[in-house]
N, C-alpha and C. Protein backbone atom coordinates (compact mmCIF):
# COMPACT_ATOMS: atom_id res chain seq x y z
N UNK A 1 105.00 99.32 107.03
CA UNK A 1 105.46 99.89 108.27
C UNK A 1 106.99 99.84 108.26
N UNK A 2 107.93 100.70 108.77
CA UNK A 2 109.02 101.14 108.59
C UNK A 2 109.80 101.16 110.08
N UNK A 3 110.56 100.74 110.77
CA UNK A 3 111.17 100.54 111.70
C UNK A 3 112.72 100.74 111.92
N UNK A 4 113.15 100.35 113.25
CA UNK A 4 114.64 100.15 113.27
C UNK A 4 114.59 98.66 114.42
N UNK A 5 115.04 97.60 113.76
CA UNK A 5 115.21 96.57 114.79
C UNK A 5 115.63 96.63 115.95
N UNK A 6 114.75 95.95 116.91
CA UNK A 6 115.09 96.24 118.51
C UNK A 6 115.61 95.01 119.24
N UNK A 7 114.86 93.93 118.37
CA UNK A 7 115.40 92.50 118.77
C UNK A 7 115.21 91.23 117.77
N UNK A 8 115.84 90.28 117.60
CA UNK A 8 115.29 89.23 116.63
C UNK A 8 115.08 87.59 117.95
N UNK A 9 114.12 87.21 117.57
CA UNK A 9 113.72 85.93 118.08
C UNK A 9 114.26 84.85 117.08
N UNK A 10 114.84 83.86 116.80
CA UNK A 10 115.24 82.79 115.44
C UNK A 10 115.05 81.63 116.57
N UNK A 11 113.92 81.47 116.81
CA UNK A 11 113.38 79.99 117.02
C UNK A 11 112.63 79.53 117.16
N UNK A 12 112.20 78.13 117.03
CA UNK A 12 110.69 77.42 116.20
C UNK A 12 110.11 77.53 117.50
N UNK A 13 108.97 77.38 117.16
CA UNK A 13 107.99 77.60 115.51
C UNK A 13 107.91 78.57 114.93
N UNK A 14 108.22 79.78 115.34
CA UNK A 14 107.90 80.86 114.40
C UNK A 14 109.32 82.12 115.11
N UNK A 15 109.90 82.56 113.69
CA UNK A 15 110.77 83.85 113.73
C UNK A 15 109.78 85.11 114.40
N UNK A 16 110.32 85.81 115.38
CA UNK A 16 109.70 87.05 115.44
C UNK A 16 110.41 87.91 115.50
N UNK A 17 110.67 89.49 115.20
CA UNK A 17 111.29 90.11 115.32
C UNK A 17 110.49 91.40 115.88
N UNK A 18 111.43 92.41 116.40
CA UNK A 18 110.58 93.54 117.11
C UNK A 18 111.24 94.87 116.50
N UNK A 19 110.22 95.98 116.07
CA UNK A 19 110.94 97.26 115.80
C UNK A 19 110.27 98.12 116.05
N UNK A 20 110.96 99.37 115.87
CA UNK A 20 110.33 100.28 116.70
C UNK A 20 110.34 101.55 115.93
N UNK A 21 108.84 101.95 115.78
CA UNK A 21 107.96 102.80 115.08
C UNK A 21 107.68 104.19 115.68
N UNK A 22 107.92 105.05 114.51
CA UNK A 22 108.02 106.56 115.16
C UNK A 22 106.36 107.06 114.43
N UNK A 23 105.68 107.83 114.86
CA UNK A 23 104.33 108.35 114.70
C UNK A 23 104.46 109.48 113.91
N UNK A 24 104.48 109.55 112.55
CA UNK A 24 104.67 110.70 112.07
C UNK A 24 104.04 112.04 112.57
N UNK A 25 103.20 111.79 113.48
CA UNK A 25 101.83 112.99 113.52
C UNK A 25 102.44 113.02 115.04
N UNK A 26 102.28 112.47 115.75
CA UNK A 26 102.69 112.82 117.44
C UNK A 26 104.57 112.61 117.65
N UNK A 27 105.19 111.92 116.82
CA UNK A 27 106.58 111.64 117.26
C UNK A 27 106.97 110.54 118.46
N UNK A 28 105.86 110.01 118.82
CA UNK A 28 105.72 108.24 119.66
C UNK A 28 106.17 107.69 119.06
N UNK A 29 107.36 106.85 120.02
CA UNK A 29 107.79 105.88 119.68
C UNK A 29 107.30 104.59 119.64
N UNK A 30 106.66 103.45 119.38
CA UNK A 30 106.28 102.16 119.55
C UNK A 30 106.44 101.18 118.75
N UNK A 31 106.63 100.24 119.74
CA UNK A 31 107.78 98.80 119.38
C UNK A 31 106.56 97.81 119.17
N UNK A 32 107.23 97.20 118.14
CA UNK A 32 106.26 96.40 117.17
C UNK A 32 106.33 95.08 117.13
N UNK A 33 105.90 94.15 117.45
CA UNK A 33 106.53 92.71 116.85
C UNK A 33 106.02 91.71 115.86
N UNK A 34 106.55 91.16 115.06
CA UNK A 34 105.94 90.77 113.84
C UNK A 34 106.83 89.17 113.72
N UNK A 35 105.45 88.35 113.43
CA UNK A 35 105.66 87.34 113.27
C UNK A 35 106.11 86.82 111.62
N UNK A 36 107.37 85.82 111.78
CA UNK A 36 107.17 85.00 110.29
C UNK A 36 107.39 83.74 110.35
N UNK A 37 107.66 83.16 109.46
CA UNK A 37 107.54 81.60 109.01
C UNK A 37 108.84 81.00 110.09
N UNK A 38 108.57 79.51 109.64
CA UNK A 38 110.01 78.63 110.98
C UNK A 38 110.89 78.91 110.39
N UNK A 39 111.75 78.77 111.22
CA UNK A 39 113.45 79.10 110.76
C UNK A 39 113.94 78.48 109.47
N UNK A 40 113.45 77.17 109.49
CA UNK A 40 113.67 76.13 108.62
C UNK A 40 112.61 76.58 107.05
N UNK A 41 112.02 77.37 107.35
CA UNK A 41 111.18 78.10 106.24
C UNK A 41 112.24 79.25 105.56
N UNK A 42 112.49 79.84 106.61
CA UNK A 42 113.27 81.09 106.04
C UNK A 42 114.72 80.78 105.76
N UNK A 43 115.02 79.69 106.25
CA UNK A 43 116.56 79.54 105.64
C UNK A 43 116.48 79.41 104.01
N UNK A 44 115.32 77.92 103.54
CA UNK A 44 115.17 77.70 102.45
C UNK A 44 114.74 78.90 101.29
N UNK A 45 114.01 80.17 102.14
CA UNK A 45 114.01 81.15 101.31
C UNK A 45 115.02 82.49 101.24
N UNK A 46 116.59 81.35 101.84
CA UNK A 46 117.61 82.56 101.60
C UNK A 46 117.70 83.40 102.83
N UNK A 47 117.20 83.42 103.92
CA UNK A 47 117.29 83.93 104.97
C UNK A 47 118.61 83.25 105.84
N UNK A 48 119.52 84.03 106.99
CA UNK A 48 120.48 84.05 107.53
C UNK A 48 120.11 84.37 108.85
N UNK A 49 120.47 84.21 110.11
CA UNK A 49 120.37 84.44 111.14
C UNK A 49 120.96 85.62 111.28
N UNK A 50 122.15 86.26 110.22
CA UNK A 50 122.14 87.27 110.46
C UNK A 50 121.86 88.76 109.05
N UNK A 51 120.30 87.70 109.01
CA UNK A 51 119.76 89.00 107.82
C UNK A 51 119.41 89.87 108.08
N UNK A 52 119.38 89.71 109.67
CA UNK A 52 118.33 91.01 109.99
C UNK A 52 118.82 91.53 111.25
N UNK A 53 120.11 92.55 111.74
CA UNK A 53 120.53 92.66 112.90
C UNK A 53 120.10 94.33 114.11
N UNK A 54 120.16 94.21 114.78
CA UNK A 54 119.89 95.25 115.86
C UNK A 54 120.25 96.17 114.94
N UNK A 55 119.27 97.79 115.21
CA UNK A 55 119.59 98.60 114.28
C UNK A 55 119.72 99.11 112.87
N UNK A 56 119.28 97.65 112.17
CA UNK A 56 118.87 97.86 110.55
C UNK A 56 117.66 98.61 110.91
N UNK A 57 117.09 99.20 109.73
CA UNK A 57 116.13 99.96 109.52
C UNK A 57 115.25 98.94 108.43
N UNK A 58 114.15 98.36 108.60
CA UNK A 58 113.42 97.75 107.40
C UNK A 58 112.13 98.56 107.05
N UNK A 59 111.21 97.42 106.56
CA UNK A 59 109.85 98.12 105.76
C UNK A 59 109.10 96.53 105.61
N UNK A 60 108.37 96.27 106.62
CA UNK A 60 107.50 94.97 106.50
C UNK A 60 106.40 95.35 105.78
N UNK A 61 105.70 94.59 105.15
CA UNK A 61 104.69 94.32 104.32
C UNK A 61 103.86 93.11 105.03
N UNK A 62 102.78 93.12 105.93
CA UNK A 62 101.98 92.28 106.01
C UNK A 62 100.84 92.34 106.86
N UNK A 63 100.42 91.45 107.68
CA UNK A 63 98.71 92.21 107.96
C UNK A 63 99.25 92.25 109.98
N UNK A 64 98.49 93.52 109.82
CA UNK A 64 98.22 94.17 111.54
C UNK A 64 97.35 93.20 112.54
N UNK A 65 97.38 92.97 113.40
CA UNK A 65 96.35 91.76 114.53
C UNK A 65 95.33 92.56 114.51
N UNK A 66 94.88 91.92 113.97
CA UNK A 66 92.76 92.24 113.95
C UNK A 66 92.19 92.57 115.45
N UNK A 67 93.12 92.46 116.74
CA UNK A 67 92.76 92.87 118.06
C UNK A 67 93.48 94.29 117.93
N UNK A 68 93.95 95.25 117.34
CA UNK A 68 94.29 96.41 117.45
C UNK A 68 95.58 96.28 118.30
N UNK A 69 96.46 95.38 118.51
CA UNK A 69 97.35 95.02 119.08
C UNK A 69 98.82 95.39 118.17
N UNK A 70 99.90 95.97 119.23
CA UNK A 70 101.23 96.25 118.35
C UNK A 70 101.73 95.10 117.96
N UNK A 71 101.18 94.00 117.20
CA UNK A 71 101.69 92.92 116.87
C UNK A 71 100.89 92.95 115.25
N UNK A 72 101.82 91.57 114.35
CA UNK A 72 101.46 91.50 113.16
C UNK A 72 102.55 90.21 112.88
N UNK A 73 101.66 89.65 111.46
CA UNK A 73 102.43 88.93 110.51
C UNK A 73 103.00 89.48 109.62
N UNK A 74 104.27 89.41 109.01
CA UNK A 74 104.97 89.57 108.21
C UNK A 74 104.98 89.05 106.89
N UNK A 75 104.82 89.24 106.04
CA UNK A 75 104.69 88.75 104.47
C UNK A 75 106.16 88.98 103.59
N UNK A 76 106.23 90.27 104.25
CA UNK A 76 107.86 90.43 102.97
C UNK A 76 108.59 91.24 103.84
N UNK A 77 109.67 91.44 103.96
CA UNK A 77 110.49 92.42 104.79
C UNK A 77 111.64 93.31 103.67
N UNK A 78 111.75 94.24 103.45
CA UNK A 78 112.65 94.86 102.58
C UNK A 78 113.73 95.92 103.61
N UNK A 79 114.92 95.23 103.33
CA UNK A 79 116.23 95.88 103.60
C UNK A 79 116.09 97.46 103.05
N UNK A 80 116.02 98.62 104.09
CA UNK A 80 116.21 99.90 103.84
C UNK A 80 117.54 100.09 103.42
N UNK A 81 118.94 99.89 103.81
CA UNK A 81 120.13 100.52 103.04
C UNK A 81 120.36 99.76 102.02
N UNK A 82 119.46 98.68 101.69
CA UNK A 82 120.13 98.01 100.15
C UNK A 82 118.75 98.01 99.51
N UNK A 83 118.04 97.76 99.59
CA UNK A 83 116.36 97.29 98.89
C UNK A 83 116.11 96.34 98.67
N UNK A 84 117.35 94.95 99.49
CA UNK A 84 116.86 93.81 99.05
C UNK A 84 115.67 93.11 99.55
N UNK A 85 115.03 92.40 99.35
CA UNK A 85 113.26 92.14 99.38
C UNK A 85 113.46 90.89 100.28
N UNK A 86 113.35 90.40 101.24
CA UNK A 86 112.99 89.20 101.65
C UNK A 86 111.85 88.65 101.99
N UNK A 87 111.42 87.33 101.53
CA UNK A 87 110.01 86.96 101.86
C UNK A 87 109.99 86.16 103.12
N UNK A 88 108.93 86.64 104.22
CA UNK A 88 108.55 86.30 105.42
C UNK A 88 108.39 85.15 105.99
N UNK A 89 107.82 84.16 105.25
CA UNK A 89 106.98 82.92 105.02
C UNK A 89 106.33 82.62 104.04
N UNK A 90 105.82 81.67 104.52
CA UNK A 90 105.10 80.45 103.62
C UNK A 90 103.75 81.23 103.32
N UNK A 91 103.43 82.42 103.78
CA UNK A 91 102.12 82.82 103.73
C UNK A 91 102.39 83.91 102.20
N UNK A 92 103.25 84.03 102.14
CA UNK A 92 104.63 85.34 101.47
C UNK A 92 104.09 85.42 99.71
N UNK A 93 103.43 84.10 99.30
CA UNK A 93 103.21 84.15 98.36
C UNK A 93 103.89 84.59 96.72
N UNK A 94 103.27 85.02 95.84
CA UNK A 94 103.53 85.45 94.55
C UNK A 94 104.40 86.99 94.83
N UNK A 95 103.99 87.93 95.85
CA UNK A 95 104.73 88.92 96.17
C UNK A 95 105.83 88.64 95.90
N UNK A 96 106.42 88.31 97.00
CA UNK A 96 107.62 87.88 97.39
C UNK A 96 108.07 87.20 96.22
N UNK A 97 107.99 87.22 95.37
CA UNK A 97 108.49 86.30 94.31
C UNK A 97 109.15 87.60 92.89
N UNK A 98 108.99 88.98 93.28
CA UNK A 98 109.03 89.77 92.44
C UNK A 98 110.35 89.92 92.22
């Protein structure tokens, strides 16, 4: 899923961030929020408070809420103007390791 950041959350227990999704087929806009690992998770994997600011454009990789809800976990997040790859959390696995 492909976005433009609308807001970042950076505090425990869990990072969330929110973006906002255009519908290729109708042109709806809807805002997304996606959970990742503690702060203290994502620092150790190279993460910055300011890796991820209002208006970047990303590309999350991870699973949708099984309630059909605009929410989700995050697994990997990849920087659209550079391609750099960041991993989400602790859930982030061997992916994230590419």
């Amino acid at each position: 899923m492909t976005g433009a950041v609308t807001k970042v959350d950076w505090a425990n227990p869990h990072v969330y961030f929110y973006i906002d999704v255009k519908d290729e087929t109708s042109g709806k806009v809807t805002n997304w929020a996606f959970e990742m690992g503690a702060p203290a998770v994502l620092t150790r994997s190279g993460w910055k408070r300011s890796s991820v600011k209002i208006g970047d454009t990303i590309t999350i990789h991870g699973t949708l809420a099984k309630d059909g809800g605009t929410h989700g976990n995050a697994r990997t997040v990849i920087m659209t103007a550079t391609g750099e790859k960041l991993g989400a959390g602790s859930s982030e696995g061997a992916e994230g390791q590419r």
